[in-house]
C-alpha atoms as a PDB file:
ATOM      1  CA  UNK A   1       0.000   0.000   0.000  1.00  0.00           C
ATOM      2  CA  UNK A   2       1.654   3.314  -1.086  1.00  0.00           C
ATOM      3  CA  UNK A   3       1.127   6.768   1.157  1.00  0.00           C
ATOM      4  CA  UNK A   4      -1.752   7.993  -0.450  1.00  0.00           C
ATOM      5  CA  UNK A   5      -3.031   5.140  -0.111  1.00  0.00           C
ATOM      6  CA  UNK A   6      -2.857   4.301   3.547  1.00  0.00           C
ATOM      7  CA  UNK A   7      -3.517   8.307   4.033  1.00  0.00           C
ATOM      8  CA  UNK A   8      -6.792   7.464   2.508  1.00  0.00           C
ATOM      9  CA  UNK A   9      -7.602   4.267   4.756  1.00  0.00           C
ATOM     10  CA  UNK A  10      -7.014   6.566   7.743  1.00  0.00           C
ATOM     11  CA  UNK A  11      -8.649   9.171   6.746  1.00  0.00           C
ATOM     12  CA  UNK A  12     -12.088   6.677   5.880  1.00  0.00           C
ATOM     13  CA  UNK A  13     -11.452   5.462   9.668  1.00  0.00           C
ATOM     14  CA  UNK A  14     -11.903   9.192  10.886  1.00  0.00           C
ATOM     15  CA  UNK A  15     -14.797  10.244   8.904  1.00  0.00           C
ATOM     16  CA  UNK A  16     -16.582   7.058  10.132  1.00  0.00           C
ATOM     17  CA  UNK A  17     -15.903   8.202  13.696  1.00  0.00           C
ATOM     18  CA  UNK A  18     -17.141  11.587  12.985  1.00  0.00           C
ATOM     19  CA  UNK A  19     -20.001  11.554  10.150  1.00  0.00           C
ATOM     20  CA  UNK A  20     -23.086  10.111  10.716  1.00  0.00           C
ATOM     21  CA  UNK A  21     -23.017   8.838   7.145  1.00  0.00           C
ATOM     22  CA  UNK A  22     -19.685   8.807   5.640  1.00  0.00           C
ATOM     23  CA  UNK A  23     -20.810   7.163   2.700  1.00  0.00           C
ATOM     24  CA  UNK A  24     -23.233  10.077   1.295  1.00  0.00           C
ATOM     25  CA  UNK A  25     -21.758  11.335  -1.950  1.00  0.00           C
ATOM     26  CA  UNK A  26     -20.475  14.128  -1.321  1.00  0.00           C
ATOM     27  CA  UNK A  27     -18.196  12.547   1.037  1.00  0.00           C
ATOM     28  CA  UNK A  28     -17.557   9.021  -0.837  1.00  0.00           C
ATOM     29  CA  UNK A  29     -14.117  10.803  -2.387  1.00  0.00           C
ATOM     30  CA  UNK A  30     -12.762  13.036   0.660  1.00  0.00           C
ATOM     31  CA  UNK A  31     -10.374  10.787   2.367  1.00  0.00           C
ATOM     32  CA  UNK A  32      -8.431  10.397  -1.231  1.00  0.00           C
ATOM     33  CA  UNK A  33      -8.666  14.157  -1.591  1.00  0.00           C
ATOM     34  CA  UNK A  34      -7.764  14.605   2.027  1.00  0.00           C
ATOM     35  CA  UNK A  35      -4.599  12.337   1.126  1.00  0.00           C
ATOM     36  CA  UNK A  36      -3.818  14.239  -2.505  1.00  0.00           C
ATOM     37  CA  UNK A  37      -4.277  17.247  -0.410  1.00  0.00           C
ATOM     38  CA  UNK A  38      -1.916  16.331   2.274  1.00  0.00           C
ATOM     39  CA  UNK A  39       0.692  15.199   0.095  1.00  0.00           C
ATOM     40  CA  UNK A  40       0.707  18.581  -1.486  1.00  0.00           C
ATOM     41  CA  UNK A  41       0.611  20.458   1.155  1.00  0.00           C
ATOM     42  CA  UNK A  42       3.509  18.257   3.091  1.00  0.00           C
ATOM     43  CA  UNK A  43       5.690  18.586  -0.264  1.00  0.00           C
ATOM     44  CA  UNK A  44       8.220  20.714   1.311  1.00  0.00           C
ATOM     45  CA  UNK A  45       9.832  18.034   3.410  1.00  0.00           C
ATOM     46  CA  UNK A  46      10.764  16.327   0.046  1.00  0.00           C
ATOM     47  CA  UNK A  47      12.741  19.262  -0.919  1.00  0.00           C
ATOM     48  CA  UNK A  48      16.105  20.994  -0.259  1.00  0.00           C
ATOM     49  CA  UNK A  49      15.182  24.516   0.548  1.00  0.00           C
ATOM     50  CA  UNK A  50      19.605  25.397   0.591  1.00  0.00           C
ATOM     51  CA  UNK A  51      19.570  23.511  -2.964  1.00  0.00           C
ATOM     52  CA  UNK A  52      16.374  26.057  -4.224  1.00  0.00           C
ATOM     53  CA  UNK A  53      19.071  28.969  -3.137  1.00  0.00           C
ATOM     54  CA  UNK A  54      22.391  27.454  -4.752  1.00  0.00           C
ATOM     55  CA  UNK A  55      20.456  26.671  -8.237  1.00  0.00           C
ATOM     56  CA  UNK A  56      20.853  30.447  -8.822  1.00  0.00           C
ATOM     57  CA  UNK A  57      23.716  31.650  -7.296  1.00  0.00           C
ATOM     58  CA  UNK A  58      25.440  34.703  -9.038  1.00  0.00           C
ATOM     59  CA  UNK A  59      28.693  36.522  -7.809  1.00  0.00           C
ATOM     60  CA  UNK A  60      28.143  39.969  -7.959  1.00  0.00           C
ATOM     61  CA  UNK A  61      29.872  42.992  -6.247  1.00  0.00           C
ATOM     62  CA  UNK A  62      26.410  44.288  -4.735  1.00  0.00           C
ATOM     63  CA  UNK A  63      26.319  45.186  -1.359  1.00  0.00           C
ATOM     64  CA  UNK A  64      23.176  46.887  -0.685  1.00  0.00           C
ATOM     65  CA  UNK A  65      19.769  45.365   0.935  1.00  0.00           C
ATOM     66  CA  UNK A  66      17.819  43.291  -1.310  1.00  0.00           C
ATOM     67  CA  UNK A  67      14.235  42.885  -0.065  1.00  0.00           C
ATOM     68  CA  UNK A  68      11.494  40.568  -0.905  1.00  0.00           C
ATOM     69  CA  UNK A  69       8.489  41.596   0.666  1.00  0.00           C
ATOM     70  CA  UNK A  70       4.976  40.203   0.548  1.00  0.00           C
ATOM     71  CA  UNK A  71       5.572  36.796  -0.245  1.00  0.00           C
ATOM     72  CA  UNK A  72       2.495  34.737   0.393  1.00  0.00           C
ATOM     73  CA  UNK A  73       2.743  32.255   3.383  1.00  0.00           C
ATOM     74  CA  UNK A  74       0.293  29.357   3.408  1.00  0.00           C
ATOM     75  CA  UNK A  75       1.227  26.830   5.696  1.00  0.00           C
ATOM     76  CA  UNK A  76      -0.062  24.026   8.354  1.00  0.00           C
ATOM     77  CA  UNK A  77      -0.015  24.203  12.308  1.00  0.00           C
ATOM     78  CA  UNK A  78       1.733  21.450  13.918  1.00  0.00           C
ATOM     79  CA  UNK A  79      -0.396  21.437  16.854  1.00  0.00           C
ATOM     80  CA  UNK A  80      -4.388  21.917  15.517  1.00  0.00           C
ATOM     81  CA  UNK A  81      -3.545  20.265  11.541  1.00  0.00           C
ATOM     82  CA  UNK A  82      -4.958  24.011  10.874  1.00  0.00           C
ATOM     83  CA  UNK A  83      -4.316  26.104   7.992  1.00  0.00           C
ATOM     84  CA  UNK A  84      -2.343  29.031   8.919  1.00  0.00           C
ATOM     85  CA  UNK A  85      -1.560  32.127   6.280  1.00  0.00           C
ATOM     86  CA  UNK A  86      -0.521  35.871   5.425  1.00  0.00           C
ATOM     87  CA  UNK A  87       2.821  37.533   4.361  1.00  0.00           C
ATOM     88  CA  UNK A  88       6.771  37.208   4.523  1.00  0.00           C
ATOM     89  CA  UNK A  89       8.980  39.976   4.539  1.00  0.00           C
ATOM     90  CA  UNK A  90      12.649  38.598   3.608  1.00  0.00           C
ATOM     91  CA  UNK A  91      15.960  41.057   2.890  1.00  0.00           C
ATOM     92  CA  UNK A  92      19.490  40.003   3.054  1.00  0.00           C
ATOM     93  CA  UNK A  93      22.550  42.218   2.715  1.00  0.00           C
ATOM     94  CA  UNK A  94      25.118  40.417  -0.243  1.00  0.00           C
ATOM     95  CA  UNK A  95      28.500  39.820   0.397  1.00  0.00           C
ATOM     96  CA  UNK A  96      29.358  38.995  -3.120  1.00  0.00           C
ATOM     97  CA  UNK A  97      26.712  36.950  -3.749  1.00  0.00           C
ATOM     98  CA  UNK A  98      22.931  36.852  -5.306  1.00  0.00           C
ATOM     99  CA  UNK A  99      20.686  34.350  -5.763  1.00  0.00           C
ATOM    100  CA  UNK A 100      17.271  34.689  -8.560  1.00  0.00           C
ATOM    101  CA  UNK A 101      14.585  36.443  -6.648  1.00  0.00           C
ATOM    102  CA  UNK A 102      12.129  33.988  -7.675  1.00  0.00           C
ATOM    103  CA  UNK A 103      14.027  31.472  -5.324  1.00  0.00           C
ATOM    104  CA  UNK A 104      13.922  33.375  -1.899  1.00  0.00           C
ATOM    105  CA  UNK A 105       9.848  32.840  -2.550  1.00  0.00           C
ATOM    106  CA  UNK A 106      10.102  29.130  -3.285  1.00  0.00           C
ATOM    107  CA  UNK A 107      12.536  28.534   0.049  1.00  0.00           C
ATOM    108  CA  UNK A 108       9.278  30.419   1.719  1.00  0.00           C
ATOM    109  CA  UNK A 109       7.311  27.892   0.039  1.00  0.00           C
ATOM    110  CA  UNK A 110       9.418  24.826   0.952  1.00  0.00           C
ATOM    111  CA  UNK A 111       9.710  25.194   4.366  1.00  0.00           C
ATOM    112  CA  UNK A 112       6.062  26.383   4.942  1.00  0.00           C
ATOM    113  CA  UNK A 113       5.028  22.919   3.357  1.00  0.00           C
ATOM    114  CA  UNK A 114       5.698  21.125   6.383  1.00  0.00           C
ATOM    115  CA  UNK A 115       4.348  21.041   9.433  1.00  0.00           C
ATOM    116  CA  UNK A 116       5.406  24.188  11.367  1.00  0.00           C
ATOM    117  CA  UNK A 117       5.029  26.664  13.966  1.00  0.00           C
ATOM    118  CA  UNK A 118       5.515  30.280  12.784  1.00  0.00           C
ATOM    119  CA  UNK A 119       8.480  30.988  15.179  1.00  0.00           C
ATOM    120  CA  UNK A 120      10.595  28.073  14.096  1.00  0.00           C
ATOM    121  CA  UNK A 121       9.096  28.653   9.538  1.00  0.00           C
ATOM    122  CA  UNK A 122      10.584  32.311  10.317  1.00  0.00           C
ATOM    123  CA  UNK A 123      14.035  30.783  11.715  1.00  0.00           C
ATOM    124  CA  UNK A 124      14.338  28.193   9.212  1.00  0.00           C
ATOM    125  CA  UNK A 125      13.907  30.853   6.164  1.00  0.00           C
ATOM    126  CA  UNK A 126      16.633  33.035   7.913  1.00  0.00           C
ATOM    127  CA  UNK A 127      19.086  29.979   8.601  1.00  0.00           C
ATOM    128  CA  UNK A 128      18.622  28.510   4.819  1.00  0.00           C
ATOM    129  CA  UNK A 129      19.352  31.872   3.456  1.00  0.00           C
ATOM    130  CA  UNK A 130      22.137  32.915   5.974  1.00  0.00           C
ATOM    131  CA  UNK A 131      24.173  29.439   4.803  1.00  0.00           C
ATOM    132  CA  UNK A 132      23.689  29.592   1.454  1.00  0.00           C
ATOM    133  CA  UNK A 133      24.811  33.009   0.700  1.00  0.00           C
ATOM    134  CA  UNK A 134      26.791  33.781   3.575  1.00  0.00           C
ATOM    135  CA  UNK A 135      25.504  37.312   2.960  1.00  0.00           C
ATOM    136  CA  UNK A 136      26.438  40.729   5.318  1.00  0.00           C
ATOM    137  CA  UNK A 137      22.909  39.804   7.119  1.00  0.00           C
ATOM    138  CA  UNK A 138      19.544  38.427   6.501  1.00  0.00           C
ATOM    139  CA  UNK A 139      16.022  39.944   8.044  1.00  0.00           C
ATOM    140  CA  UNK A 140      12.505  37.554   8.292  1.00  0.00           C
ATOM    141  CA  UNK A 141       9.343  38.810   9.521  1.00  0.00           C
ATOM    142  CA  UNK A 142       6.490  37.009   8.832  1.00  0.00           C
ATOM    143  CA  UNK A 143       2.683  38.366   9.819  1.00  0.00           C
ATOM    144  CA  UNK A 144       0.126  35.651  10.008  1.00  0.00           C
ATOM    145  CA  UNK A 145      -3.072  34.441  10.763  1.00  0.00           C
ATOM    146  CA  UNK A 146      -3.598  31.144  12.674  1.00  0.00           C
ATOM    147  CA  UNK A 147      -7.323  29.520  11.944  1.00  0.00           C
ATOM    148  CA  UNK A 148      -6.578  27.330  15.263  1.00  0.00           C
ATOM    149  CA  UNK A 149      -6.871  30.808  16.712  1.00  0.00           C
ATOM    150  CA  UNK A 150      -9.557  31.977  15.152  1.00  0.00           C
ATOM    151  CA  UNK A 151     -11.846  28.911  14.589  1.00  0.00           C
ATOM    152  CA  UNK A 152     -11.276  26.809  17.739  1.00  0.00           C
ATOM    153  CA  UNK A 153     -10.221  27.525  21.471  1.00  0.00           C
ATOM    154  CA  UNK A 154     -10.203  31.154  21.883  1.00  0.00           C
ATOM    155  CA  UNK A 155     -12.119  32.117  18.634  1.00  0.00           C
ATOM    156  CA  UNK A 156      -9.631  35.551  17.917  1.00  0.00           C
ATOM    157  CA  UNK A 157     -10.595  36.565  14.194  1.00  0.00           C
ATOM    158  CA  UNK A 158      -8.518  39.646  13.738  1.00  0.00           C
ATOM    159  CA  UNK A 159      -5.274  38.534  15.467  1.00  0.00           C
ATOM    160  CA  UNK A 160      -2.384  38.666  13.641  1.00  0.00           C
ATOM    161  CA  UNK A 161       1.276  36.984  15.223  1.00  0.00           C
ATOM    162  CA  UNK A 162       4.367  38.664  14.181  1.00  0.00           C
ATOM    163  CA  UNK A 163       7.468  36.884  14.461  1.00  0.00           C
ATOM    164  CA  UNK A 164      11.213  38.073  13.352  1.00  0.00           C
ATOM    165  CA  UNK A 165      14.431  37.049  13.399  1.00  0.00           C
ATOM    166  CA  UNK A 166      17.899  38.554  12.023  1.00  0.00           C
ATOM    167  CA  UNK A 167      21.424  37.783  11.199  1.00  0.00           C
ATOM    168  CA  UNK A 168      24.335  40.055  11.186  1.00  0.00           C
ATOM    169  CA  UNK A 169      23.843  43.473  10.371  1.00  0.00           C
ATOM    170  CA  UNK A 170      20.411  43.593  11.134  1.00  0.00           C
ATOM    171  CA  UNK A 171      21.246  42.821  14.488  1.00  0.00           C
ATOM    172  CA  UNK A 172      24.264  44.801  14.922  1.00  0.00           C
ATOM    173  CA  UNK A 173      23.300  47.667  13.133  1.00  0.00           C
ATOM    174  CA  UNK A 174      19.522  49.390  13.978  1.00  0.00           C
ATOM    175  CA  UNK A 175      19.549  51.604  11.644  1.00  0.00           C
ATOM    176  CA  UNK A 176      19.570  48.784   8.826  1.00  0.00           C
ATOM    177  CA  UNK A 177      17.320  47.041  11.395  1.00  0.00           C
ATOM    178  CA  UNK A 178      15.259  50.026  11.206  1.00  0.00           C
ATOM    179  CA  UNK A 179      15.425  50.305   7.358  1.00  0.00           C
ATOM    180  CA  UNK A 180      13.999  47.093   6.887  1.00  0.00           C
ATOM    181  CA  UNK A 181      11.125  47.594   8.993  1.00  0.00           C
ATOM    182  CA  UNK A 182      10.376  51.147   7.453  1.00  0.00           C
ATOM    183  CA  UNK A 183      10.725  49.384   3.777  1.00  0.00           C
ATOM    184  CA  UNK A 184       8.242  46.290   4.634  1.00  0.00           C
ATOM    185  CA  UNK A 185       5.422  49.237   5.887  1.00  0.00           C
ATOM    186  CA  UNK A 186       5.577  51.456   2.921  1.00  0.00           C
ATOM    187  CA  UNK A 187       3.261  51.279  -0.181  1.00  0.00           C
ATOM    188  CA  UNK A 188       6.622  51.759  -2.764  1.00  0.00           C
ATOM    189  CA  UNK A 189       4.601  50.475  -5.749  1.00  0.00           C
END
């Protein structure tokens, strides 16, 4: 039996706990697209995020901050199997080298297709960047919305978590610090 398989099995098993009819139609299918789903939105564990970085890695004698902001965040809470979703906020400082700006979005992707807390997806985006391009610094902040928060337990549907973490000059240097967080506030387009 292959994953998607025995994802669907379970997934029948839980429904019949649950449903008083778990073989109506509109349910018949779920636990396979429950399993498809899963499988795509666990993808990220199958992936190098460093690798993503390193396919497009360019020397180039630019040292000035180089900010990605608004990058979509969808991913899964560890704790509830809850979606949660909203906006990453990524800059890094080159020290002779770039990487394709299309790739800082897809290591967002990669490590937010896993299961994850929002603390430890905004370290693991900083650390995957930080070794791969060895840059002057690197700056996350990520602004989300949890639905275990907002759905379940203490039912909070306009709270937003903030989390941030820095490398090098961002934290030795406020000013840049303060740059950043100027740059991801403004409207500039």
């Amino acid at each position: 039996m292959d994953r998607i398989e025995k994802i669907t099995h379970l997934y029948a098993e839980v429904l019949q706990q649950i449903v008083p009819d778990p073989q109506r139609e509109g349910l018949k299918k779920t636990p396979l697209r429950v399993a498809k789903s899963l499988e795509f939105l666990t993808e990220g564990y199958s992936i190098d995020p460093g690798e993503i970085l390193r396919s497009a890695l360019f020397h180039e004698d630019y040292r000035h901050m180089v900010l990605v902001k608004d990058i979509e965040v969808y991913s899964m809470c560890e704790h509830h199997l809850l979606p949660f979703f909203g906006k990453a906020h990524i800059a890094y400082i080159p020290d002779g080298k770039i990487t394709g700006l299309s790739k800082i979005a897809r290591v967002v992707d990669c490590f937010s297709r896993r299961l994850q807390v929002q603390e430890r997806l905004t370290m693991e985006i900083r650390d995957c960047i930080h070794q791969a391009l060895a840059p002057m610094g690197v700056a996350v902040v990520i602004e989300a919305q949890h639905l275990c928060m907002m759905m379940r337990g203490v039912q909070k549907q306009n709270s937003v978590t903030t989390t941030s973490a820095f490398t090098g000059v961002f934290l030795k240097d406020h000013r840049t610090r303060e740059e950043f967080i100027h740059l991801i506030g403004e409207k500039l387009h």
